[in-house]
C-alpha atoms as a PDB file:
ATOM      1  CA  UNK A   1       0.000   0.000   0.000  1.00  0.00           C
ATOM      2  CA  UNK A   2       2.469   2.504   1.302  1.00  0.00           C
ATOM      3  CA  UNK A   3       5.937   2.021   0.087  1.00  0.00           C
ATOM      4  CA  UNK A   4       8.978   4.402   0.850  1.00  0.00           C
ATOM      5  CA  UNK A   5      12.316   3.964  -0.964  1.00  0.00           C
ATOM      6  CA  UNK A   6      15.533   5.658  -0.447  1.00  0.00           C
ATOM      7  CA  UNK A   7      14.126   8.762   0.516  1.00  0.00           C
ATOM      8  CA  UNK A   8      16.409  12.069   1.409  1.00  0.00           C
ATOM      9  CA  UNK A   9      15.118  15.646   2.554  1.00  0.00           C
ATOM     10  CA  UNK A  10      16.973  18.637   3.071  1.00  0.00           C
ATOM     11  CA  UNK A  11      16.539  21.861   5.611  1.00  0.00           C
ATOM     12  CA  UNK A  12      18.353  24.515   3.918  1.00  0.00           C
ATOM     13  CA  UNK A  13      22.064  23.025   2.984  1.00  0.00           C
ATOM     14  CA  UNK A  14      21.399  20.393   5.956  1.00  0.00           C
ATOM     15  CA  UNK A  15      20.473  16.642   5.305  1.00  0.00           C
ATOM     16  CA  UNK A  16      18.161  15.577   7.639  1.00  0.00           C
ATOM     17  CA  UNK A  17      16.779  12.291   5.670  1.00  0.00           C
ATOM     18  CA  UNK A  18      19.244   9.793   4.561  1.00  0.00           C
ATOM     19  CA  UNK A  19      18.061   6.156   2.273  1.00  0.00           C
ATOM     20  CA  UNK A  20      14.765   6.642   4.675  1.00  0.00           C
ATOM     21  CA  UNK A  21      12.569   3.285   3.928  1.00  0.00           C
ATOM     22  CA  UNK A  22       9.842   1.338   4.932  1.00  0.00           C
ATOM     23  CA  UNK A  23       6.697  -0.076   3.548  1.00  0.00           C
ATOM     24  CA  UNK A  24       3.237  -0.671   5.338  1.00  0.00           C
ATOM     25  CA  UNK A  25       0.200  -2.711   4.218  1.00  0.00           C
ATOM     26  CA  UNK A  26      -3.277  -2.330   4.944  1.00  0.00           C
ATOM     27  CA  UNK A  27      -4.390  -2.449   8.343  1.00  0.00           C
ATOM     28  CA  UNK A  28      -0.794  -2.114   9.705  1.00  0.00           C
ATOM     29  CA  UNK A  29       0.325  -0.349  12.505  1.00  0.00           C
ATOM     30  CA  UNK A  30       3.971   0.282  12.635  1.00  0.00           C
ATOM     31  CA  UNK A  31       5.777   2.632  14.881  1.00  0.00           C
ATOM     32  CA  UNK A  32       8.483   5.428  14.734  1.00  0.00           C
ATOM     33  CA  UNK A  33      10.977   5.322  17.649  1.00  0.00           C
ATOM     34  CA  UNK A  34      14.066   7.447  18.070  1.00  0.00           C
ATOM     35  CA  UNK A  35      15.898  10.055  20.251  1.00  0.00           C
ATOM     36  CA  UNK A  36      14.473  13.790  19.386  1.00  0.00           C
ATOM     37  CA  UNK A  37      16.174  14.774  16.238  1.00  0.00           C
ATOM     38  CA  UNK A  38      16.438  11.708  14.936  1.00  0.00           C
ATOM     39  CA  UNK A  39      14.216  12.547  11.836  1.00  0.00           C
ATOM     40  CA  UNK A  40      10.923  11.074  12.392  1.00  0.00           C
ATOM     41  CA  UNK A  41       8.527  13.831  11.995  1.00  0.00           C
ATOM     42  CA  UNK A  42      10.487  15.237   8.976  1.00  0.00           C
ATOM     43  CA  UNK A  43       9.768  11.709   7.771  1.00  0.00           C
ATOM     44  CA  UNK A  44       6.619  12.197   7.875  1.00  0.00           C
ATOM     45  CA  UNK A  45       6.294  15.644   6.699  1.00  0.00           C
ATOM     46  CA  UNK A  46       8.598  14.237   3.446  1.00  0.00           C
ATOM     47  CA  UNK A  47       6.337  11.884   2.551  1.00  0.00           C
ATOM     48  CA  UNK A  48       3.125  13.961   2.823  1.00  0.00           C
ATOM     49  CA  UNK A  49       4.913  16.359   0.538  1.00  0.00           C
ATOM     50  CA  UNK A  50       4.967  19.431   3.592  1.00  0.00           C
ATOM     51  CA  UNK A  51       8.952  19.299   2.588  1.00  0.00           C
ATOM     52  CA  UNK A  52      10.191  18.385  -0.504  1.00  0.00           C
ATOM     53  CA  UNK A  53      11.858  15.048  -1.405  1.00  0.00           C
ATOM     54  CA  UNK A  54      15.623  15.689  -2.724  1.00  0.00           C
ATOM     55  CA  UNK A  55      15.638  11.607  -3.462  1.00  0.00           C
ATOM     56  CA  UNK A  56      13.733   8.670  -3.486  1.00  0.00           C
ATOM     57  CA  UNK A  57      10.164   7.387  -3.680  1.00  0.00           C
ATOM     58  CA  UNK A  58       6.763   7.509  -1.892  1.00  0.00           C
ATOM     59  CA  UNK A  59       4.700   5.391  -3.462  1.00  0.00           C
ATOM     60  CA  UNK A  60       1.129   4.913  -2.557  1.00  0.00           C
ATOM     61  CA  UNK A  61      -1.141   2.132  -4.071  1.00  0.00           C
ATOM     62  CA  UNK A  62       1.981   2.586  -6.688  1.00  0.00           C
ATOM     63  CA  UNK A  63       0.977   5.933  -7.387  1.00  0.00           C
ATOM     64  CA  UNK A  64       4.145   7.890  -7.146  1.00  0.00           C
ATOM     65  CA  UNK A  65       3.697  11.286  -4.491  1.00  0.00           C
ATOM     66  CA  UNK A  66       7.024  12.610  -4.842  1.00  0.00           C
ATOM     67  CA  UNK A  67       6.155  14.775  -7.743  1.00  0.00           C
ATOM     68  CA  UNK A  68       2.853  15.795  -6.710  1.00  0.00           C
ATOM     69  CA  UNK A  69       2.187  19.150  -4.987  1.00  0.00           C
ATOM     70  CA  UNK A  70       1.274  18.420  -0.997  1.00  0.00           C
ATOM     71  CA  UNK A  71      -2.053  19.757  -1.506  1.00  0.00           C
ATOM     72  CA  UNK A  72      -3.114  16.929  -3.754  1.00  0.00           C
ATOM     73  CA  UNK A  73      -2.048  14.157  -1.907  1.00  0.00           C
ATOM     74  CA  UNK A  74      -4.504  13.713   1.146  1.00  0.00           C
ATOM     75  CA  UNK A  75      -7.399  13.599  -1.425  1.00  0.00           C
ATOM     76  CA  UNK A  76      -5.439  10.204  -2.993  1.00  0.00           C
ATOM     77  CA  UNK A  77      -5.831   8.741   0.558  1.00  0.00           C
ATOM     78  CA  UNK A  78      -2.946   9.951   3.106  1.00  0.00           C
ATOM     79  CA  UNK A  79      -3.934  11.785   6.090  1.00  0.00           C
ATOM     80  CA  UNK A  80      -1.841  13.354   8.769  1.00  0.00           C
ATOM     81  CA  UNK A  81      -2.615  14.623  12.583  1.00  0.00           C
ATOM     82  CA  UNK A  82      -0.089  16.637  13.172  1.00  0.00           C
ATOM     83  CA  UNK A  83       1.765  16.837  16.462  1.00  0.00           C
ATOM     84  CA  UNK A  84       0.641  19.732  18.508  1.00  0.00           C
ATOM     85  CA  UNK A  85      -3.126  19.283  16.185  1.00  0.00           C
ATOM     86  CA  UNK A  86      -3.165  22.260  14.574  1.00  0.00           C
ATOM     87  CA  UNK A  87      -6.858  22.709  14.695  1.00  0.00           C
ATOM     88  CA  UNK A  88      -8.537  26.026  14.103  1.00  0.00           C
ATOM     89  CA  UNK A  89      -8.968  27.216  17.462  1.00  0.00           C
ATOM     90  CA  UNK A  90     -11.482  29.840  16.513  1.00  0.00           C
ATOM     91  CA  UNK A  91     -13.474  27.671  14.212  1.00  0.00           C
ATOM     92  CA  UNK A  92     -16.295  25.005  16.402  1.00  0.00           C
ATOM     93  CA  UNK A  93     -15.755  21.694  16.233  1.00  0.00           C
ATOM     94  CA  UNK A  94     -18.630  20.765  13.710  1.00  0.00           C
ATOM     95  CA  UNK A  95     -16.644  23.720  11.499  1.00  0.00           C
ATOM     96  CA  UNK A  96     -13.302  21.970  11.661  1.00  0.00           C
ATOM     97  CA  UNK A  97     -14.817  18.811  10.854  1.00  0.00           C
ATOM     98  CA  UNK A  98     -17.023  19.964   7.879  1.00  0.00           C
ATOM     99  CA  UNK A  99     -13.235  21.483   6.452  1.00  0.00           C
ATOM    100  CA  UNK A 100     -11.889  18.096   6.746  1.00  0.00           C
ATOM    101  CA  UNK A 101     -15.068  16.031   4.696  1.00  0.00           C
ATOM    102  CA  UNK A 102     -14.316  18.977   1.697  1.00  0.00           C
ATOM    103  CA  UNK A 103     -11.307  18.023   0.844  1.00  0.00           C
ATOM    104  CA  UNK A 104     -12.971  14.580  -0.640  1.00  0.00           C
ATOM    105  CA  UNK A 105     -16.048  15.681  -0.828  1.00  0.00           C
ATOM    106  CA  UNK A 106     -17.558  13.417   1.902  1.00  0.00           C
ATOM    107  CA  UNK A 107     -21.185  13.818   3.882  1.00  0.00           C
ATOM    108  CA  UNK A 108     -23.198  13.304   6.702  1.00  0.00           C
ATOM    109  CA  UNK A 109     -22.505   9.288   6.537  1.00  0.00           C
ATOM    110  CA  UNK A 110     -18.906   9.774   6.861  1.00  0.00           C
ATOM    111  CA  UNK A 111     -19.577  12.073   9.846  1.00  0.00           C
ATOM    112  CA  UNK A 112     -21.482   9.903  11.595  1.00  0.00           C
ATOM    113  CA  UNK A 113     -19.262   6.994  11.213  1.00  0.00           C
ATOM    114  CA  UNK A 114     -16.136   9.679  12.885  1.00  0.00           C
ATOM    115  CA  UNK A 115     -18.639  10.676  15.533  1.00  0.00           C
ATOM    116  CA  UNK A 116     -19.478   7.192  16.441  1.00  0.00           C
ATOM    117  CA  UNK A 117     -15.788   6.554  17.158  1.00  0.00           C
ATOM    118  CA  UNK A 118     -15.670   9.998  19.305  1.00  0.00           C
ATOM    119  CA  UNK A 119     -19.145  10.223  20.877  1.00  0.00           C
ATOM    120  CA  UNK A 120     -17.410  13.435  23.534  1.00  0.00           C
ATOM    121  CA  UNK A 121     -17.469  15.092  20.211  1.00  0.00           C
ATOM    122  CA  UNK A 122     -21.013  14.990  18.925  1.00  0.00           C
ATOM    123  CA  UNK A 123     -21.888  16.526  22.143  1.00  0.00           C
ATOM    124  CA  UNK A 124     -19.062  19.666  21.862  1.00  0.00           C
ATOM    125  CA  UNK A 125     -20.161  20.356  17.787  1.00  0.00           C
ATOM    126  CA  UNK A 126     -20.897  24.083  18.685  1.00  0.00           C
ATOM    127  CA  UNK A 127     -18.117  24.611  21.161  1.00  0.00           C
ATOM    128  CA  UNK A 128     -15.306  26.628  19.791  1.00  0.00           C
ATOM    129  CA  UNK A 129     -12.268  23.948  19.234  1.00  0.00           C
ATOM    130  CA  UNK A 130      -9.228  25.716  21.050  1.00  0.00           C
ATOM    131  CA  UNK A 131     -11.673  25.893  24.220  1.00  0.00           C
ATOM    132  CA  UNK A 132     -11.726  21.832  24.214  1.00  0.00           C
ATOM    133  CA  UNK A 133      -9.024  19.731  26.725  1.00  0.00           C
ATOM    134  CA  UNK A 134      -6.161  18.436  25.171  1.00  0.00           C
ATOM    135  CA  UNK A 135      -7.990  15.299  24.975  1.00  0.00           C
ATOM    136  CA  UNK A 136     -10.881  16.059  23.037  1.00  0.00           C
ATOM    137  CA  UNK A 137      -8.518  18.208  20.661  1.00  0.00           C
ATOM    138  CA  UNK A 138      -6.538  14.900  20.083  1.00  0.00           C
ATOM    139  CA  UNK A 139     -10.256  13.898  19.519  1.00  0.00           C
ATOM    140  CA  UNK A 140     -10.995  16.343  16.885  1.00  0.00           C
ATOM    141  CA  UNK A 141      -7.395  16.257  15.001  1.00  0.00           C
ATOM    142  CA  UNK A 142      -7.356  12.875  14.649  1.00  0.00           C
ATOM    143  CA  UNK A 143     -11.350  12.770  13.178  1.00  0.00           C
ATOM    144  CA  UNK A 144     -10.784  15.909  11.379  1.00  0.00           C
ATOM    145  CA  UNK A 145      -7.969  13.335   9.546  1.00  0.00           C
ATOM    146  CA  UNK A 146     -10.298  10.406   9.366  1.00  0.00           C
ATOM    147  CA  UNK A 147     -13.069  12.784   7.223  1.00  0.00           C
ATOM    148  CA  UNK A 148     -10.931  12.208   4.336  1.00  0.00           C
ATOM    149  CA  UNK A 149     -11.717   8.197   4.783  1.00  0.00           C
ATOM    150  CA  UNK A 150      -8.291   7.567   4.201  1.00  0.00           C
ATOM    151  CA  UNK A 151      -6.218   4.362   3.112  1.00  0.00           C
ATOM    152  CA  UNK A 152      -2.977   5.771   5.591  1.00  0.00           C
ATOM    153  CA  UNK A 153      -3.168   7.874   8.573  1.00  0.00           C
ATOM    154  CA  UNK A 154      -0.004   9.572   9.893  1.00  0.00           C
ATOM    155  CA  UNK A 155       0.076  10.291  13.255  1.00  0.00           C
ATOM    156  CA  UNK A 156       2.722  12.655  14.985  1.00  0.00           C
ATOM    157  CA  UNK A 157       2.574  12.147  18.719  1.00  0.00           C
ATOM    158  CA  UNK A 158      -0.876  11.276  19.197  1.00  0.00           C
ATOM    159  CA  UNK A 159      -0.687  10.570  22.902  1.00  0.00           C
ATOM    160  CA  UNK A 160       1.337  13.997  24.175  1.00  0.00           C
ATOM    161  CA  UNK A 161       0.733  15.533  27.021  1.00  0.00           C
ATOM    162  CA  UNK A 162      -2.615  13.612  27.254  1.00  0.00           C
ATOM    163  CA  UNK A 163      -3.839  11.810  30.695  1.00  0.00           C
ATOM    164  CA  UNK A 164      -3.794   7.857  30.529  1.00  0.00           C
ATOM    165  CA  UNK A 165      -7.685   7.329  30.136  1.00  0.00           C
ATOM    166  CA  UNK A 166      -7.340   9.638  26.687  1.00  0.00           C
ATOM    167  CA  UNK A 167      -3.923   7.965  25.850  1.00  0.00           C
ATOM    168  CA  UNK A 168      -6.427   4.942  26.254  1.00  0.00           C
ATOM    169  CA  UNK A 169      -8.754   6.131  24.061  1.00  0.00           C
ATOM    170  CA  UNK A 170      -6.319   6.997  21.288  1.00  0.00           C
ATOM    171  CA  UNK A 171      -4.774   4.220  21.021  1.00  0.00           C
ATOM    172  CA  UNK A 172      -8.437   1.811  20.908  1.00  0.00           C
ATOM    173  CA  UNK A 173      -8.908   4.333  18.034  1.00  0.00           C
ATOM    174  CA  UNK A 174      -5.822   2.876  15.954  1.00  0.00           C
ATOM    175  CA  UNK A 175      -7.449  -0.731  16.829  1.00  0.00           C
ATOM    176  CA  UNK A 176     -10.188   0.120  15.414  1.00  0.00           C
ATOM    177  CA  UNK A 177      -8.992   2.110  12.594  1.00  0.00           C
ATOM    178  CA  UNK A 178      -6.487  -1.295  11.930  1.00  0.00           C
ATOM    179  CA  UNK A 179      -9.585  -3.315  12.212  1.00  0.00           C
ATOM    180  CA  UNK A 180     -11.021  -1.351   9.265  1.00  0.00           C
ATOM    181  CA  UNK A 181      -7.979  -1.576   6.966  1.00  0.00           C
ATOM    182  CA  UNK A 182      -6.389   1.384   7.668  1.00  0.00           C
ATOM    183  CA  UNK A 183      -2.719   1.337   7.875  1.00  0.00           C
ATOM    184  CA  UNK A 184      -1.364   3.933  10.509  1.00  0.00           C
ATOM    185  CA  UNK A 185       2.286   5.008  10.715  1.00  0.00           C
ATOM    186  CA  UNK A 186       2.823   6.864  14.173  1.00  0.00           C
ATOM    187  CA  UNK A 187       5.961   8.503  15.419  1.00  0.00           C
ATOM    188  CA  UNK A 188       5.566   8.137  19.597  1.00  0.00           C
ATOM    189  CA  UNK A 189       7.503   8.820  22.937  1.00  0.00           C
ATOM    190  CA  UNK A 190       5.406   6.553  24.772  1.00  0.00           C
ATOM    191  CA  UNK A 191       7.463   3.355  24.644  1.00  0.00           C
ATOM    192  CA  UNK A 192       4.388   1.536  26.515  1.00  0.00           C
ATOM    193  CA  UNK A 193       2.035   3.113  23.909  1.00  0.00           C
ATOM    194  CA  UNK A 194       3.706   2.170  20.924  1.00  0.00           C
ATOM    195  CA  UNK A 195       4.706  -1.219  21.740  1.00  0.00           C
ATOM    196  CA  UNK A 196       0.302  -1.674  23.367  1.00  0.00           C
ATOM    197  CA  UNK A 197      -0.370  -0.755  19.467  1.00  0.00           C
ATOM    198  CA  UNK A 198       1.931  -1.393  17.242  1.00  0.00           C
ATOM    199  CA  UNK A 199       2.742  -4.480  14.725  1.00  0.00           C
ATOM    200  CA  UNK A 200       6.144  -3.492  14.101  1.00  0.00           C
ATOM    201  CA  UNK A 201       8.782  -1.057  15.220  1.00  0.00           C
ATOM    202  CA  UNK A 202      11.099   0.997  12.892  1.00  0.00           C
ATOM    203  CA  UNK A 203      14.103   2.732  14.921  1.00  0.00           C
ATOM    204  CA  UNK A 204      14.874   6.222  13.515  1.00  0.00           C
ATOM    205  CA  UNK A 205      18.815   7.700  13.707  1.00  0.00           C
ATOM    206  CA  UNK A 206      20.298   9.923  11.585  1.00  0.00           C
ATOM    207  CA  UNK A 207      17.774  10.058   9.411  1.00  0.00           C
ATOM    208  CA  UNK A 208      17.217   6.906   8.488  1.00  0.00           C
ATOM    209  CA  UNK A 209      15.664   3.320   9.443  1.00  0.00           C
ATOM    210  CA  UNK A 210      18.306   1.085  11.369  1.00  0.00           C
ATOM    211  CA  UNK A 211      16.551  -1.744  13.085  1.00  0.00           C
ATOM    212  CA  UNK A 212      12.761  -3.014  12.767  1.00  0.00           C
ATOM    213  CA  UNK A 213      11.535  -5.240  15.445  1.00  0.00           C
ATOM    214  CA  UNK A 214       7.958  -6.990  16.515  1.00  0.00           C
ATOM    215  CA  UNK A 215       6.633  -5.536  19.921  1.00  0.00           C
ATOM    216  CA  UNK A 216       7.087  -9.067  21.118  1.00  0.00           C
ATOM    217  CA  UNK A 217      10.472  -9.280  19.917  1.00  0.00           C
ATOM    218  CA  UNK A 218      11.292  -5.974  22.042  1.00  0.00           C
ATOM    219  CA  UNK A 219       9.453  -7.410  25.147  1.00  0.00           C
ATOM    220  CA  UNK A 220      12.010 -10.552  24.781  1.00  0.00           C
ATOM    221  CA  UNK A 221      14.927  -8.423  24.321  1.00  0.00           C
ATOM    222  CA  UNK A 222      14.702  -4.629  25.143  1.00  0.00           C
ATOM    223  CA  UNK A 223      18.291  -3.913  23.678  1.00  0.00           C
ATOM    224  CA  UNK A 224      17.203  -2.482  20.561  1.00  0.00           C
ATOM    225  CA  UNK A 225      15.440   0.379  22.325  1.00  0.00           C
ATOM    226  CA  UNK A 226      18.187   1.481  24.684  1.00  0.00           C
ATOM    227  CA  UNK A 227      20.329   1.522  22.085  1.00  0.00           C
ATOM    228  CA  UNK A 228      17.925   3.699  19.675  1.00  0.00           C
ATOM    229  CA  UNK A 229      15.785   5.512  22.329  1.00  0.00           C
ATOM    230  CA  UNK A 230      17.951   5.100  25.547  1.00  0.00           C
ATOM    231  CA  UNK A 231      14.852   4.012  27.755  1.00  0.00           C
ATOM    232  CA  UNK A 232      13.368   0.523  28.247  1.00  0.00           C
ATOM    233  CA  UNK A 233       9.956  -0.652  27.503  1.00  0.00           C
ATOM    234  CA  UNK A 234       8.806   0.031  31.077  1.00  0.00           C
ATOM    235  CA  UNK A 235       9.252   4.066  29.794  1.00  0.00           C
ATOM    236  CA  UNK A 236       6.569   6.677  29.566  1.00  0.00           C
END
């Protein structure tokens, strides 16, 4: 479904992405880990077309996105919640939902199928969004993103700064969302969180993908995230 190849990005004169790969298929969950800087939101951002490729391939359904300008790409079925959400604080929630069903032109039965996964929501459609808790604007980000009905949902540290029952209720969301076929890729600090979630894990340093492991494989033998993350699985 998703398939990354060799891909490089630049800030300015400075390399940040090196031979970055990895593929995902549908209904996959796999997991960026690294130390801050490593490169995994610029990752993301590269292959969503926010910053341009200088190399490689993104390739989805074996469409190539490289060449395509960033704001055609969620409507071909990649959607992205943003780490710190980005909503439109001014805007109510029902507004900053009905901006994310335009972009593919969806209706009332694709908002009812988002509401039914965030029911808090339904009853907050007239409240202004940047008056909501940090949960329920984790809430609205991530089913702002899910009004496109897409095939891949990026994720940029979906459980920050929440309290464990929302951290909860994000991460049942990605069960559910893996349940329907939809393949999430998900950078996270939450070593507990990504392994409670995840089907793989791809360790991010300098830019590129080292190491991939299974949760289980991690549980068994930790060493891979010290080494990439410098915690243990017991962290965050």
């Amino acid at each position: 479904m998703l398939t990354v190849e060799a891909l490089s990005s630049h800030y300015g004169s400075v390399q940040v992405l090196r031979d970055f790969s990895l593929a995902l298929a549908p209904g996959e969950v796999l997991g960026l880990l690294g130390r801050n800087g490593a490169g995994k939101t610029t990752a993301m951002k590269t292959i969503l077309g926010l910053i341009r490729a200088s190399g490689g391939s993104v390739r989805l359904d074996g469409v190539e996105l490289t060449d395509l300008p960033a704001h055609r790409i969620p409507a071909l079925g990649l959607a992205y919640v943003p780490q710190g959400r980005r909503l439109f604080g001014e805007l109510s929630v029902e507004e900053n939902l009905r901006l994310g069903l335009m972009v593919k032109d969806k209706g009332k039965e694709t908002r009812a199928r988002i509401l039914d996964l965030f029911p808090v929501l339904s009853e907050r459609l007239g409240q202004r969004a940047g008056s909501l808790s940090g949960g329920e604007q984790q809430m609205l980000a991530t089913a702002r993103a899910l009004c496109l009905e897409p095939k891949v949902l990026l994720m940029d540290e979906p459980t920050e700064g929440l309290q464990p029952s929302m951290v909860a209720k994000i991460l049942e969301t990605v069960r559910v969302l893996k349940g329907q076929g939809v393949a999430v890729l998900f950078v996270e600090q939450k070593v507990e969180a990504a392994l409670a979630v995840a089907d793989r894990i791809a360790f991010v340093e300098n830019g590129t993908v080292c190491e991939t492991a299974t949760p289980e494989a991690l549980h068994a033998d930790p060493a891979p995230l010290y080494r990439y993350v410098g915690v243990g699985q017991d962290a965050g």
